[in-house]
C-alpha atoms as a PDB file:
ATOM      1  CA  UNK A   1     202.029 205.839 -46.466  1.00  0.00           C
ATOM      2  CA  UNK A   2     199.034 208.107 -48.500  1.00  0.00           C
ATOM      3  CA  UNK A   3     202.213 209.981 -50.260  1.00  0.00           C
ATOM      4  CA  UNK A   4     203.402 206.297 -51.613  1.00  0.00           C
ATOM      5  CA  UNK A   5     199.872 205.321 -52.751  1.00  0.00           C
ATOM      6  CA  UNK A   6     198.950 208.811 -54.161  1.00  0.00           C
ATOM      7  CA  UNK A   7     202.708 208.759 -55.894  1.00  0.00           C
ATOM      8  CA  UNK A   8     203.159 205.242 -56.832  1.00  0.00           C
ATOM      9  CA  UNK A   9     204.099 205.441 -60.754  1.00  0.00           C
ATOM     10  CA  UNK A  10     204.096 201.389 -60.438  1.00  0.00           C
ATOM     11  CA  UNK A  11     207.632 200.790 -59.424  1.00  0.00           C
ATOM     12  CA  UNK A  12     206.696 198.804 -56.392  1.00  0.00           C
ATOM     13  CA  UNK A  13     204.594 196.454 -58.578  1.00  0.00           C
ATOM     14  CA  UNK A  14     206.962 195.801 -60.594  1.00  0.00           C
ATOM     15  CA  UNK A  15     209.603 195.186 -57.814  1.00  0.00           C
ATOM     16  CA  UNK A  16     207.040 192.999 -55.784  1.00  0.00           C
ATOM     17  CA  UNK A  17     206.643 191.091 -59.370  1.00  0.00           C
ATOM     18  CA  UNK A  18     210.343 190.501 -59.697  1.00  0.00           C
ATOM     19  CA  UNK A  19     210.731 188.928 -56.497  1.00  0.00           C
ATOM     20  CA  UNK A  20     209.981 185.361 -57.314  1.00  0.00           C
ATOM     21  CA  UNK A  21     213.515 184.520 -55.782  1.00  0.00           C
ATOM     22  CA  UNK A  22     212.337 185.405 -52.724  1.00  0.00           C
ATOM     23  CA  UNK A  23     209.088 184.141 -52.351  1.00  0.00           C
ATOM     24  CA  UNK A  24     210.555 180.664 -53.662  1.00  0.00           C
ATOM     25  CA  UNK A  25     213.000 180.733 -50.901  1.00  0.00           C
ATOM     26  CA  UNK A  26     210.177 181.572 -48.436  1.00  0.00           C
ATOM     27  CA  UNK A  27     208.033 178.986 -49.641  1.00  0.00           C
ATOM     28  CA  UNK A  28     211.123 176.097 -49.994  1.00  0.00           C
ATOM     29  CA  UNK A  29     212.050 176.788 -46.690  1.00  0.00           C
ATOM     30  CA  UNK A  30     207.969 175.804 -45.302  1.00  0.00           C
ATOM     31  CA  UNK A  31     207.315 173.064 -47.169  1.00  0.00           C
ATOM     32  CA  UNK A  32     210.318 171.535 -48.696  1.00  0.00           C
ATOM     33  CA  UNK A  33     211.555 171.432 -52.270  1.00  0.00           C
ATOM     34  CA  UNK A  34     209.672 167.901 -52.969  1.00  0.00           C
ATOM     35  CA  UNK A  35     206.425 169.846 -52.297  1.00  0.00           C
ATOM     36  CA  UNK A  36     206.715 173.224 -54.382  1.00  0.00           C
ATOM     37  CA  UNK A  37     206.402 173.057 -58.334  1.00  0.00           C
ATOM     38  CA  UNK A  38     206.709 175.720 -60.519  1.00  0.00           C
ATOM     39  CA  UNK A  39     205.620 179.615 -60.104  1.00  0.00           C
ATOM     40  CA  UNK A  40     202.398 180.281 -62.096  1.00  0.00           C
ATOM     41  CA  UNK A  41     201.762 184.012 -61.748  1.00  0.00           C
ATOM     42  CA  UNK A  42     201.262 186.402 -59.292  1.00  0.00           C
ATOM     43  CA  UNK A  43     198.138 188.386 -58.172  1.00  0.00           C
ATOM     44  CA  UNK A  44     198.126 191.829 -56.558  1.00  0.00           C
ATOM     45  CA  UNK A  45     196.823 192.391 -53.237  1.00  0.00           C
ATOM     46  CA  UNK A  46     197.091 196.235 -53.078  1.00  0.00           C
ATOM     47  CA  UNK A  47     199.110 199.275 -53.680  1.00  0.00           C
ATOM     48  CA  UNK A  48     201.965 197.583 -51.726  1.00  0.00           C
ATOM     49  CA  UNK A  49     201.676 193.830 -51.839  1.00  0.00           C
ATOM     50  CA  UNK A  50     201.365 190.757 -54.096  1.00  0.00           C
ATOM     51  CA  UNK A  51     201.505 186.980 -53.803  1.00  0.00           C
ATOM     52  CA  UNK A  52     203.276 184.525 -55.819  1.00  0.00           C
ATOM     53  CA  UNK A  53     201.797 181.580 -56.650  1.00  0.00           C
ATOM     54  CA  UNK A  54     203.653 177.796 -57.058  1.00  0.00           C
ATOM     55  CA  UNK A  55     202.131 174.633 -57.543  1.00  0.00           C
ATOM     56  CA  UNK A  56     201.797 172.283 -55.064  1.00  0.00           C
ATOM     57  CA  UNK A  57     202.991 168.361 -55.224  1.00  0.00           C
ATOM     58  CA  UNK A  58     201.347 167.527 -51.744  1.00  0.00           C
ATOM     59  CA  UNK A  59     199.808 164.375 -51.396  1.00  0.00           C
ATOM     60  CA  UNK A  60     196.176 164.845 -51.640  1.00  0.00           C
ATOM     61  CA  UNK A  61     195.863 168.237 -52.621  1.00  0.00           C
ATOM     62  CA  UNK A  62     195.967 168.310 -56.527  1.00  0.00           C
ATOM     63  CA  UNK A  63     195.249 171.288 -58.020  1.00  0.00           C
ATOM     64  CA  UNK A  64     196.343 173.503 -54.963  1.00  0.00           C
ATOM     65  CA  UNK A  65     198.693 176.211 -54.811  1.00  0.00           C
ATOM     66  CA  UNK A  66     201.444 177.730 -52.900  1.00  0.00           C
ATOM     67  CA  UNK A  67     200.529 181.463 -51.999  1.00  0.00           C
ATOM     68  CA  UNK A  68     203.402 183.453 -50.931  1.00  0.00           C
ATOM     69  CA  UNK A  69     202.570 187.556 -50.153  1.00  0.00           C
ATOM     70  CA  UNK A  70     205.410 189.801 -50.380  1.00  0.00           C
ATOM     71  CA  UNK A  71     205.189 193.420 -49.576  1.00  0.00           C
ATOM     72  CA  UNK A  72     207.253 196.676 -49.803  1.00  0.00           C
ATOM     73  CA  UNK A  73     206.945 199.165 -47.314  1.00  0.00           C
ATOM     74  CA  UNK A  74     208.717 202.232 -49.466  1.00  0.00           C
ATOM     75  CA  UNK A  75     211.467 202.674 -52.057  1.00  0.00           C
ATOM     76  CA  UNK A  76     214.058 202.796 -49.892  1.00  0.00           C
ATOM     77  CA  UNK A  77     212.912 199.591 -47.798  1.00  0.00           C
ATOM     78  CA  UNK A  78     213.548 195.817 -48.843  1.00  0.00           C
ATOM     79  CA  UNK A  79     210.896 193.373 -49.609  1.00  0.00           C
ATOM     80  CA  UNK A  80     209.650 191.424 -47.115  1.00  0.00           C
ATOM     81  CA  UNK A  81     207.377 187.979 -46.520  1.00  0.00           C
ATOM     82  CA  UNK A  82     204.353 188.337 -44.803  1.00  0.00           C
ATOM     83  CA  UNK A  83     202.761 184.728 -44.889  1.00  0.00           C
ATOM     84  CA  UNK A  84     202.861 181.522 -46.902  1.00  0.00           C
ATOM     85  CA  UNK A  85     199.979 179.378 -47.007  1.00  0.00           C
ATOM     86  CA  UNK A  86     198.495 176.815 -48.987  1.00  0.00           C
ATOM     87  CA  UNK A  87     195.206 177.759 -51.213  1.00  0.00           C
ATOM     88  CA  UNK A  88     192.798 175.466 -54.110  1.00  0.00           C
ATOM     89  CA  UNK A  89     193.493 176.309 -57.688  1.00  0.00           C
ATOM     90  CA  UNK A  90     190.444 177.275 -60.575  1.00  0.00           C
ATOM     91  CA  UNK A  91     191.069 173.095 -60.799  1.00  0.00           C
ATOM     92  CA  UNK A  92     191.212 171.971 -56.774  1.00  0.00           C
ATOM     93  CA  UNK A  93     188.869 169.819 -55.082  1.00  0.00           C
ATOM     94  CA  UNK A  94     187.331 171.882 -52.287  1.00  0.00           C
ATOM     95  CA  UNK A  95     184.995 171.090 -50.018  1.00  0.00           C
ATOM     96  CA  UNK A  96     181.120 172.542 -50.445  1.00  0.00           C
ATOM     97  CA  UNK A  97     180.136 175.937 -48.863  1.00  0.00           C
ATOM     98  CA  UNK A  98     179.338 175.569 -45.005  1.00  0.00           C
ATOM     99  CA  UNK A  99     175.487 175.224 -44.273  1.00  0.00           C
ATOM    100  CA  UNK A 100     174.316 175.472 -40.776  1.00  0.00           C
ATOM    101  CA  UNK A 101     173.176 172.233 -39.552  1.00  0.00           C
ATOM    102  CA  UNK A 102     169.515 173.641 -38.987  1.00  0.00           C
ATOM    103  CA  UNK A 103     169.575 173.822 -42.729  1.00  0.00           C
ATOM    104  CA  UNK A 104     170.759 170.631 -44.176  1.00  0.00           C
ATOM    105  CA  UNK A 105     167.464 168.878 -43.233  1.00  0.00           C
ATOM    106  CA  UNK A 106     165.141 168.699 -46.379  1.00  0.00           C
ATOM    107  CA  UNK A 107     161.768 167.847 -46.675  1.00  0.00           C
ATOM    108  CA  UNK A 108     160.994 164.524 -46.567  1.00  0.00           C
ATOM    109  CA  UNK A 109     164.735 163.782 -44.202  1.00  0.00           C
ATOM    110  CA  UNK A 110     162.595 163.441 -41.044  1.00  0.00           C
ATOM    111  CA  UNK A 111     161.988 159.704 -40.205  1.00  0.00           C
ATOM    112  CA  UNK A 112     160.839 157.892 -37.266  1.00  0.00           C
ATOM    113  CA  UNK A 113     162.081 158.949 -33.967  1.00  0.00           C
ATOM    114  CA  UNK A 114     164.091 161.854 -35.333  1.00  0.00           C
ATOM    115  CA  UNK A 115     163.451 165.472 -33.950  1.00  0.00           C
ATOM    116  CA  UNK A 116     163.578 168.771 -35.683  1.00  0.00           C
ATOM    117  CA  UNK A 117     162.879 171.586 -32.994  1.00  0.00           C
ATOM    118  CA  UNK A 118     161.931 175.128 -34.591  1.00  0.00           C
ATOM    119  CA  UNK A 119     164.028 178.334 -34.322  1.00  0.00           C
ATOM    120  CA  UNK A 120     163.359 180.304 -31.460  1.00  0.00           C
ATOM    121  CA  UNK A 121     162.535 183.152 -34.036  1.00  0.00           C
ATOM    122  CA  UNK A 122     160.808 181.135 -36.473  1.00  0.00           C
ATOM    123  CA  UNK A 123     158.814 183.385 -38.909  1.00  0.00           C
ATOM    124  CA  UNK A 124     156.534 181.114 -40.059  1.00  0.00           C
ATOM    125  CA  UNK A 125     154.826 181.597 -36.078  1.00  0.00           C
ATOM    126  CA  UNK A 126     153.641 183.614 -34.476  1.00  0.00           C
ATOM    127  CA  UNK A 127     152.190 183.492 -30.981  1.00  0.00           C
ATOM    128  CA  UNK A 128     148.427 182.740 -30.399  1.00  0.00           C
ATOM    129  CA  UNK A 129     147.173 185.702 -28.188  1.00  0.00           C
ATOM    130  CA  UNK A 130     148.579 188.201 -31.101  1.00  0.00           C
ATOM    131  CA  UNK A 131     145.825 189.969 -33.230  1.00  0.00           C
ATOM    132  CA  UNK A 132     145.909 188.454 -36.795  1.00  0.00           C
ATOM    133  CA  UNK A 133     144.480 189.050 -40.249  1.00  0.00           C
ATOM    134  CA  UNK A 134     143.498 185.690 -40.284  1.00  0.00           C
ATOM    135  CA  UNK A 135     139.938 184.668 -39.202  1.00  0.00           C
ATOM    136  CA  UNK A 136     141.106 181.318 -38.154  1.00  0.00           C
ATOM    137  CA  UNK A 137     143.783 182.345 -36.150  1.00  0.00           C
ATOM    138  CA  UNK A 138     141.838 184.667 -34.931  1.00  0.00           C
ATOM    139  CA  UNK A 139     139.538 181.765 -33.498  1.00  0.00           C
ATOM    140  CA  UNK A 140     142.257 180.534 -32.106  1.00  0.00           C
ATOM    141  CA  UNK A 141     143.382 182.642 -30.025  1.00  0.00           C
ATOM    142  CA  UNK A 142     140.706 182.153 -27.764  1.00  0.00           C
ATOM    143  CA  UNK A 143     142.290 178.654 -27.102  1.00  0.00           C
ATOM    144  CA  UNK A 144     145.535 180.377 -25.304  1.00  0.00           C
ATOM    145  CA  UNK A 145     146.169 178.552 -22.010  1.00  0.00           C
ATOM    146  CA  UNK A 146     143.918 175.654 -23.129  1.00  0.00           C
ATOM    147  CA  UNK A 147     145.098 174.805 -26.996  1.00  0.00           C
ATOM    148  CA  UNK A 148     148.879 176.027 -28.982  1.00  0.00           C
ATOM    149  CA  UNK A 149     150.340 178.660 -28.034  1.00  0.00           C
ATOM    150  CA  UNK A 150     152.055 179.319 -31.708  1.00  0.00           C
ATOM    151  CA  UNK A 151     149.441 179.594 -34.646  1.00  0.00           C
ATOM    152  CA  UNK A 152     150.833 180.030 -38.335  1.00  0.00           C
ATOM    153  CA  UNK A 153     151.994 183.989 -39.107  1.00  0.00           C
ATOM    154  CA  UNK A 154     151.091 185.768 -42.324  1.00  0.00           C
ATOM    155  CA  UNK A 155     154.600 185.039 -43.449  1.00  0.00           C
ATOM    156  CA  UNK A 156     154.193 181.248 -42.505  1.00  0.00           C
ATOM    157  CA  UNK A 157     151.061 181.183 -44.650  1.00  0.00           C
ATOM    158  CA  UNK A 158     152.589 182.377 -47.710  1.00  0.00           C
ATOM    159  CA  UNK A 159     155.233 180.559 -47.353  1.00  0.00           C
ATOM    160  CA  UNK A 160     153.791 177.349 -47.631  1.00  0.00           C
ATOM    161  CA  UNK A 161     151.420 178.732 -50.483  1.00  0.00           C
ATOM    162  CA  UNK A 162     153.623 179.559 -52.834  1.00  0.00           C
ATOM    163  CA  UNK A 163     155.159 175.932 -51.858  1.00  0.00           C
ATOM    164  CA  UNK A 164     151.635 174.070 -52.292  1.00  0.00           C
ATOM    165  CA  UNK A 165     151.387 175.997 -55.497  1.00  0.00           C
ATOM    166  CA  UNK A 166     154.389 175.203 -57.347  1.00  0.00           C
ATOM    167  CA  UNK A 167     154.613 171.815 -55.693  1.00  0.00           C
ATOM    168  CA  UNK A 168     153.323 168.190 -57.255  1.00  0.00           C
ATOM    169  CA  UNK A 169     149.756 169.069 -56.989  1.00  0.00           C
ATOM    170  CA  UNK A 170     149.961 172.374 -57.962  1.00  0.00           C
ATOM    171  CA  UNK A 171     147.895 173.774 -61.314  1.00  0.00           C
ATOM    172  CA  UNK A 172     151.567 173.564 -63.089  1.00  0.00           C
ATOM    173  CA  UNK A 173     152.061 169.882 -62.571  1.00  0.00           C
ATOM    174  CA  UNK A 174     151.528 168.010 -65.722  1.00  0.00           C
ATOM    175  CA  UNK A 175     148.727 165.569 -64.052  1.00  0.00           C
ATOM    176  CA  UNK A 176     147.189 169.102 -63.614  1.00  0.00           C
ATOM    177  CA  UNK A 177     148.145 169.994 -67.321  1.00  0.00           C
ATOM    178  CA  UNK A 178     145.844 167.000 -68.337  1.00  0.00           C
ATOM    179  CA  UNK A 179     142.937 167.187 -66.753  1.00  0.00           C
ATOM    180  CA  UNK A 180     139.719 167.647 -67.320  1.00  0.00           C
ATOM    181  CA  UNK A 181     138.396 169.535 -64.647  1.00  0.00           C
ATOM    182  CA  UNK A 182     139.905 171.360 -61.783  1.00  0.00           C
ATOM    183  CA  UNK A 183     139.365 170.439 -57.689  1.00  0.00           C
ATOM    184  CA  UNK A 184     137.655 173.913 -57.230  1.00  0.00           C
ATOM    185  CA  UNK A 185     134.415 172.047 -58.697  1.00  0.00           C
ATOM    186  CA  UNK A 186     135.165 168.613 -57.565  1.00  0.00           C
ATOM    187  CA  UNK A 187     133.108 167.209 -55.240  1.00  0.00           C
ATOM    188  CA  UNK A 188     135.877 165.451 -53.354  1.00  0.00           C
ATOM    189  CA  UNK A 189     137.607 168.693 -52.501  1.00  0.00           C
ATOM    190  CA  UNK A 190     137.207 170.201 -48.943  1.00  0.00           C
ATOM    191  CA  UNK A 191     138.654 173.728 -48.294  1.00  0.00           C
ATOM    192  CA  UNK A 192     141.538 174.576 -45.651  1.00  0.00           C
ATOM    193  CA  UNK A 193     140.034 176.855 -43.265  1.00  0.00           C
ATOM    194  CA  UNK A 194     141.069 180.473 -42.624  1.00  0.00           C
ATOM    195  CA  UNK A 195     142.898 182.874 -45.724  1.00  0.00           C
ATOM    196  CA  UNK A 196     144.351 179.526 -47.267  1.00  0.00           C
ATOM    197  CA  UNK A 197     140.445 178.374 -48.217  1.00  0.00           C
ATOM    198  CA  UNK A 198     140.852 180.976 -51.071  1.00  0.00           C
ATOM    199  CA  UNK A 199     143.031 178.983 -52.780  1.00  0.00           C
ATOM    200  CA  UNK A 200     143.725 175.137 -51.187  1.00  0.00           C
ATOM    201  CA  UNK A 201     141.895 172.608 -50.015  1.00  0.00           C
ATOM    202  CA  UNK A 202     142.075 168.460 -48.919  1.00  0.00           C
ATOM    203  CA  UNK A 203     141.778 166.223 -51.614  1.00  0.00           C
ATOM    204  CA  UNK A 204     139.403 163.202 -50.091  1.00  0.00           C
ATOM    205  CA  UNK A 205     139.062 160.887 -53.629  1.00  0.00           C
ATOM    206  CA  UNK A 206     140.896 157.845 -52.667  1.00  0.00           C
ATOM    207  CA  UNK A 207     141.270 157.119 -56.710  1.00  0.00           C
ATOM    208  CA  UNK A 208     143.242 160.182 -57.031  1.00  0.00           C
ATOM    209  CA  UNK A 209     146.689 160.476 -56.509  1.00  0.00           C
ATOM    210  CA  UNK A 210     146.192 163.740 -54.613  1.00  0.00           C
ATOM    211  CA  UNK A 211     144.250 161.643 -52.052  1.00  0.00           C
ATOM    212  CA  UNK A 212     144.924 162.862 -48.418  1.00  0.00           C
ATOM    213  CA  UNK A 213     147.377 165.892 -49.502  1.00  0.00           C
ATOM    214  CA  UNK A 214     146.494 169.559 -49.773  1.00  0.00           C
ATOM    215  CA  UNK A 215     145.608 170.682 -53.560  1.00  0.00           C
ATOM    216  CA  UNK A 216     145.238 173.874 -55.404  1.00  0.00           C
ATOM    217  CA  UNK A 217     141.824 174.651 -56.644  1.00  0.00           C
ATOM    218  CA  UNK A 218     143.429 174.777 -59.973  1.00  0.00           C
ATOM    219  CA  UNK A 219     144.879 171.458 -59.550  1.00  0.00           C
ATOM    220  CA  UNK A 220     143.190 168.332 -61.409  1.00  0.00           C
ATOM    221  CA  UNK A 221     143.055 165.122 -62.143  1.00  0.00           C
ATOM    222  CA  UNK A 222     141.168 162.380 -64.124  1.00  0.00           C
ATOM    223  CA  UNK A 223     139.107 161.513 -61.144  1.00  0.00           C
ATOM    224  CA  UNK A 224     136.997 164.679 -60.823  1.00  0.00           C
ATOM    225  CA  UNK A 225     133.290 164.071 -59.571  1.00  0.00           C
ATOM    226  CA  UNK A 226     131.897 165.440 -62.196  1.00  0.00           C
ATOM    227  CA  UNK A 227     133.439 163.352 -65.573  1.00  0.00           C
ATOM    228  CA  UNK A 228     130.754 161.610 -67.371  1.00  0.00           C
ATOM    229  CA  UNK A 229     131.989 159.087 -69.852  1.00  0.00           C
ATOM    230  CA  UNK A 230     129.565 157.535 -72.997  1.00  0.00           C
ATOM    231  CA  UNK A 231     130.489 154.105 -72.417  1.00  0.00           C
ATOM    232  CA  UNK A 232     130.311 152.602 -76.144  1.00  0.00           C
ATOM    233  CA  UNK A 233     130.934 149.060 -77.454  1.00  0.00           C
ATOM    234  CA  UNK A 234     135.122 148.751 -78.146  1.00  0.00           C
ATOM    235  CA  UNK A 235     134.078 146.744 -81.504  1.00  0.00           C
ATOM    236  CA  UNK A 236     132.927 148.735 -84.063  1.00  0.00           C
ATOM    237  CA  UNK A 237     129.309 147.833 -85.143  1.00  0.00           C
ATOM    238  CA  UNK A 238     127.356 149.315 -88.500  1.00  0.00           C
ATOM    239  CA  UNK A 239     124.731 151.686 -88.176  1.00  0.00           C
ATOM    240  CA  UNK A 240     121.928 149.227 -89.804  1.00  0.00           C
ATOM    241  CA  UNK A 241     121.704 145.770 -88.697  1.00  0.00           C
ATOM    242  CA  UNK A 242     119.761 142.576 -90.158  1.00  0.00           C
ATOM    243  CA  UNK A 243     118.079 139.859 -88.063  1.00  0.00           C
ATOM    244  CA  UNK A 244     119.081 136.706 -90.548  1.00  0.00           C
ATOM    245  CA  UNK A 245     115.839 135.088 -87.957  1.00  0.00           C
ATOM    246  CA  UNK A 246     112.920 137.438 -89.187  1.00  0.00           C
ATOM    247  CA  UNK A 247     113.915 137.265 -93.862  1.00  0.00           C
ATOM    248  CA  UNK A 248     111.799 134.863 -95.623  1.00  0.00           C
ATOM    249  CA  UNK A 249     113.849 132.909 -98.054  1.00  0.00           C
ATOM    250  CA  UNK A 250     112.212 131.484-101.344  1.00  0.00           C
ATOM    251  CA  UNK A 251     114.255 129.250-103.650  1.00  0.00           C
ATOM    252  CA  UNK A 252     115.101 131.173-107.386  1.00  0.00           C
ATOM    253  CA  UNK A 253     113.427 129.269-110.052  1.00  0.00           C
ATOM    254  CA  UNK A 254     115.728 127.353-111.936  1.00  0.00           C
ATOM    255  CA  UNK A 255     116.538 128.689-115.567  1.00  0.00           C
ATOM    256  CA  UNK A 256     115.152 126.651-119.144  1.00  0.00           C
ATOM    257  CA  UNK A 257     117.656 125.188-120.925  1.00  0.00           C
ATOM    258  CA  UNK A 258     119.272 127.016-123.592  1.00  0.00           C
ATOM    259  CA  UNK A 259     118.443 125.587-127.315  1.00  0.00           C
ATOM    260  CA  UNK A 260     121.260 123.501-129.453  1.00  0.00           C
ATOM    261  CA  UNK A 261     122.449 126.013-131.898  1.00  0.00           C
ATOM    262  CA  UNK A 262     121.454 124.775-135.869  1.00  0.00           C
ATOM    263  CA  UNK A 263     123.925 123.429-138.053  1.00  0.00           C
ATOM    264  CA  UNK A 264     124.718 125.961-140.563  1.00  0.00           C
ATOM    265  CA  UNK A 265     124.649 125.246-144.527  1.00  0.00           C
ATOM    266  CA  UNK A 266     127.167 126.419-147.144  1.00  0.00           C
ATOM    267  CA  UNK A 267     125.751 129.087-149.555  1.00  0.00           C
ATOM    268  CA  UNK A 268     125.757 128.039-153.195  1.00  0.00           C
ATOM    269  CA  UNK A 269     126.077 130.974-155.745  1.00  0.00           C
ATOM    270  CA  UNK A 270     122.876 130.996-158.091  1.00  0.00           C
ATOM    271  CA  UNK A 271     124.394 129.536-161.737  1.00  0.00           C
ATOM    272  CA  UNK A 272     123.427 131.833-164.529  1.00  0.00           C
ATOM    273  CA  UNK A 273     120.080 131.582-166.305  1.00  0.00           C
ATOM    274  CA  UNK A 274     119.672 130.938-169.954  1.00  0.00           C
ATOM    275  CA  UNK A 275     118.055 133.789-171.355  1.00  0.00           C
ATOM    276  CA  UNK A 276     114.391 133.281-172.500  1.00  0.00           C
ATOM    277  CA  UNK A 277     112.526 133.213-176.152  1.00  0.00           C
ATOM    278  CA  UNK A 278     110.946 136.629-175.512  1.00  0.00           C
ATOM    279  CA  UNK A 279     114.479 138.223-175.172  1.00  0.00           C
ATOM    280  CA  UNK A 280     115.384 136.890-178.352  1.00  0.00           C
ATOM    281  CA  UNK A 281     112.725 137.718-179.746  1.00  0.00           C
ATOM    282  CA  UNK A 282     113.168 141.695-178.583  1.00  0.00           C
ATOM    283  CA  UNK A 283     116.730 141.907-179.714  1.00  0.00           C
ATOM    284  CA  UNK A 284     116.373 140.414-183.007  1.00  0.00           C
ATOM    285  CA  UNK A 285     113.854 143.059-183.393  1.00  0.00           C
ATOM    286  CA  UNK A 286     115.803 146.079-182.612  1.00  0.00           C
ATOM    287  CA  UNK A 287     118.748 144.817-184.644  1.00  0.00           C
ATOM    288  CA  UNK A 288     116.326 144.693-187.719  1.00  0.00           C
ATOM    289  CA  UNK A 289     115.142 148.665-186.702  1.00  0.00           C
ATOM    290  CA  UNK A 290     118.330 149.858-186.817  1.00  0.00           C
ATOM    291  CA  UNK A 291     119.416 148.345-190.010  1.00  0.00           C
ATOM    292  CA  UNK A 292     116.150 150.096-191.552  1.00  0.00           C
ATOM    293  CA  UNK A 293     116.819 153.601-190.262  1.00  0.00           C
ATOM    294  CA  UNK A 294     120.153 153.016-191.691  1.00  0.00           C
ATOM    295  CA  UNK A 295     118.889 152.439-195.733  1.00  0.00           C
END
């Protein structure tokens, strides 16, 4: 069998290809004609086998296919069936991938009555007389034989960190986005005891929407102790203001009548005046000078 692979020039592909007779025979004679289509390819499986694949026409399984394997053993042998079975196509209707029952349960799927019992192995425990890193699990391991016997493990403490801290009241929430303050300086925030104080605490502000659940000290919210508002007037009011009650009003004199406008006469041009004796006189004179200076 390694000579065939090593020296396989790809006749036995092409002879496992060519047997669609064959596989349609194999396939007719499982499931009846009114159940196999038409062939739609074929896929090798290795150096001596490949499957044929038909459609399927069964009732309730559209988009399946008919997988029929052929192989060849050598040359000189004949091509044989080695199974037919029924497989989903790139287009079938399958059913989701299988998840243990211990992992279907979400948070927030546990109602009233219902149990949920831990792994034996759980991580996120870890038993209460073993030395820890944590000073409050160290406390409590003096309580073994009197108080739990599991206390939360290093793992179990991250765990639900990282979950607090990307979760709804985590600094990345967008009520935490928005506010003006954080819980680390709030008032109404009370640490978790042990490693997790770094970094969580109870929110106790019965306002806030974080009331009663475990917060981020980078969480916030618009009910942080320390907010002072200016409460101002909501109707605008001007910076100078009259009392009408303390102006003196005095009555404005009243105003003296305006006089009638006189009646306007029409001018008369001056008429020509006569001329005088004396200018007679004068120009007689000069007439008789002239004639003189003339003889």
């Amino acid at each position: 069998m390694t000579l065939l692979l090593t020296l396989d020039d790809g006749s036995i592909q092409r002879k496992l290809a060519e047997a669609v007779d064959l596989a349609r025979a194999a396939v007719l004679e499982d499931a009846g004609a009114e159940q196999v289509g038409a062939h739609v390819g074929v896929d090798r499986e290795d150096a001596v086998s490949a499957s044929h694949l038909f459609e399927a026409t069964v009732s309730g399984y559209r988009g399946w296919r008919w997988s029929v394997t052929v192989a060849l053993a050598g040359e000189a042998e004949p091509i044989t069936v080695s199974e037919v079975v029924l497989i989903p196509g790139p287009e079938a209707r399958v059913a989701p991938a299988w998840v243990p029952w211990d992992r279907r349960v979400q948070a927030g799927d546990l109602g009233v009555g219902d149990i949920f019992p831990v792994e034996k192995d759980d991580p996120r425990l870890a038993p209460a007389y073993l030395a820890s890193d944590d000073p409050a699990v160290e406390e409590v391991a003096m309580e073994t034989g009197l108080g739990r016997i599991h206390v939360l493990s290093r793992y179990g403490r991250l765990d639900a960190a990282a979950r607090w801290h990307d979760g709804e009241f985590g600094p990345r929430s967008d009520m935490a986005r928005s506010a003006p303050d954080v819980c680390g300086s709030c008032g109404f925030f009370v640490s978790l005891a042990g490693s997790l104080s770094a970094a969580f605490g109870a929110c106790t502000n019965d306002i806030s929407p974080a009331d009663g659940h475990v917060v981020d000290v980078a969480y916030g919210c618009g009910a942080h102790s320390e907010i002072e508002v200016e409460v101002t007037s909501s109707v605008p009011v001007a910076e100078l203001v009259y009392d009408d009650s303390l102006i003196d009003f005095e009555s404005a004199p009243e105003a003296p009548a305006e006089p009638e406008p006189a009646e306007v006469q029409p001018e008369v041009e001056p008429e020509a005046a006569a001329p005088s004796a004396e200018t007679e006189t004068a120009d007689e004179a000069q007439v008789e000078a002239e004639s003189a200076s003339e003889h």
